[in-house]
Protein backbone atom coordinates (compact mmCIF):
# COMPACT_ATOMS: atom_id res chain seq x y z
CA UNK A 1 27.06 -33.60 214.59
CA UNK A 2 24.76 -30.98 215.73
CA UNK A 3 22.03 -32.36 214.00
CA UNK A 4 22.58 -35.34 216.51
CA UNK A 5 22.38 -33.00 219.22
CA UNK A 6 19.31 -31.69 218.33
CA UNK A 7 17.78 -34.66 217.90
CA UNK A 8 18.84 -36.60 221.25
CA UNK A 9 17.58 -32.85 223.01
CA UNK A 10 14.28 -32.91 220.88
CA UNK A 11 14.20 -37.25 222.21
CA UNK A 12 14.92 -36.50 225.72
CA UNK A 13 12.49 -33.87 225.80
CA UNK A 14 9.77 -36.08 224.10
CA UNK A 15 10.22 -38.58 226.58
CA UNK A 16 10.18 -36.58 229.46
CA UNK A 17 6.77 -35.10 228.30
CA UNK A 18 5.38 -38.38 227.78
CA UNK A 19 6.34 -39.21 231.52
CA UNK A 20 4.80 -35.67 232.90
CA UNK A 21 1.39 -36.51 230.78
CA UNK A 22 1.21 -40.23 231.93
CA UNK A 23 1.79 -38.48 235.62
CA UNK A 24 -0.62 -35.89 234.96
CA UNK A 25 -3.57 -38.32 234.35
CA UNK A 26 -3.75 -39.68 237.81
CA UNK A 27 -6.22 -37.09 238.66
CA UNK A 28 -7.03 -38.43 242.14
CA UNK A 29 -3.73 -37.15 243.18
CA UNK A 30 -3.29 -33.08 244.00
CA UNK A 31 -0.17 -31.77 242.62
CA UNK A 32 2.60 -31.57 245.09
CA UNK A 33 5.42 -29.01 245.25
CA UNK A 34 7.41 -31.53 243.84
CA UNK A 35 5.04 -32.01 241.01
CA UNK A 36 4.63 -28.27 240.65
CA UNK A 37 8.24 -27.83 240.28
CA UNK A 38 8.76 -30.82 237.94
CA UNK A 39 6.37 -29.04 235.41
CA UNK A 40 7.94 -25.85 235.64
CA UNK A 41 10.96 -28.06 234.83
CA UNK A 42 9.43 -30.02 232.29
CA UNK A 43 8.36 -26.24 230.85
CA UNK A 44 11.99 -25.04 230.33
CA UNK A 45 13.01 -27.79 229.09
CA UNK A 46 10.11 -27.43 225.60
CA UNK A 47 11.41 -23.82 225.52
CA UNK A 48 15.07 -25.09 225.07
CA UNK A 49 14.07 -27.94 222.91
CA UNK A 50 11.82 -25.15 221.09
CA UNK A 51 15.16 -22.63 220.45
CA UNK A 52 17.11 -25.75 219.44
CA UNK A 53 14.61 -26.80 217.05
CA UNK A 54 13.86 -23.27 215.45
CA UNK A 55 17.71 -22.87 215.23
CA UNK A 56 18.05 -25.88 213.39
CA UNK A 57 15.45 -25.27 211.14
CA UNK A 58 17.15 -21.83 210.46
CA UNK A 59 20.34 -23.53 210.09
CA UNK A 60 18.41 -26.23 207.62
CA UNK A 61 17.12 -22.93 205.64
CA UNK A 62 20.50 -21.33 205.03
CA UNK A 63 21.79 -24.16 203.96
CA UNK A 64 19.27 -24.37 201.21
CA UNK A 65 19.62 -20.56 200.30
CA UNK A 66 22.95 -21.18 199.96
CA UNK A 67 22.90 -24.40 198.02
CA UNK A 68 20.34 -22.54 195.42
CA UNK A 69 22.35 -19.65 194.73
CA UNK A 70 25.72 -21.65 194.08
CA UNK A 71 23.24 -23.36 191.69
CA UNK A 72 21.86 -20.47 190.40
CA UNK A 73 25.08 -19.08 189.56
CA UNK A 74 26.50 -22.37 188.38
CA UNK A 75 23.91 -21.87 185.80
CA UNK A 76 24.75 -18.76 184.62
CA UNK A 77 28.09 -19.06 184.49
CA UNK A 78 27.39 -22.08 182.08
CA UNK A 79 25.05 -20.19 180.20
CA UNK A 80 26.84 -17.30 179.93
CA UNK A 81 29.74 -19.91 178.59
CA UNK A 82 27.55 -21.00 175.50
């Protein structure tokens, strides 16, 4: 389940980038306060989706420590059986 999360954050995030750069090309335009405050938006929002990402990742990592040592010791408890 949080896996899902992270990925529909990590989406929503993407898309909203993609929006700001497709804005951001129209260079005829100056930036507004609007536009100024959108980005500064559009900036915490890459920091959260960063933190949620790294935390997965972490998350992802234990998991695999965790799954190697119960192997690890699942192996020496069958050697140590022989």
């Amino acid at each position: 389940m949080n896996k899902q999360i992270y990925v529909a954050l990590i989406a929503g995030c993407l898309s909203l980038s993609m929006v700001s750069v497709a804005q951001a090309d129209d260079s005829s335009a100056t930036p507004t306060h609007a536009d100024k405050k959108a980005a500064k938006e559009q900036s915490k929002a890459d920091k959260k989706a960063d933190v949620a990402q790294a935390k997965a990742n972490k998350s992802k990592t234990d998991a695999q420590a965790d799954a190697d040592k119960a192997a690890a010791d699942a192996k020496e408890k069958d050697a140590k059986k022989e």
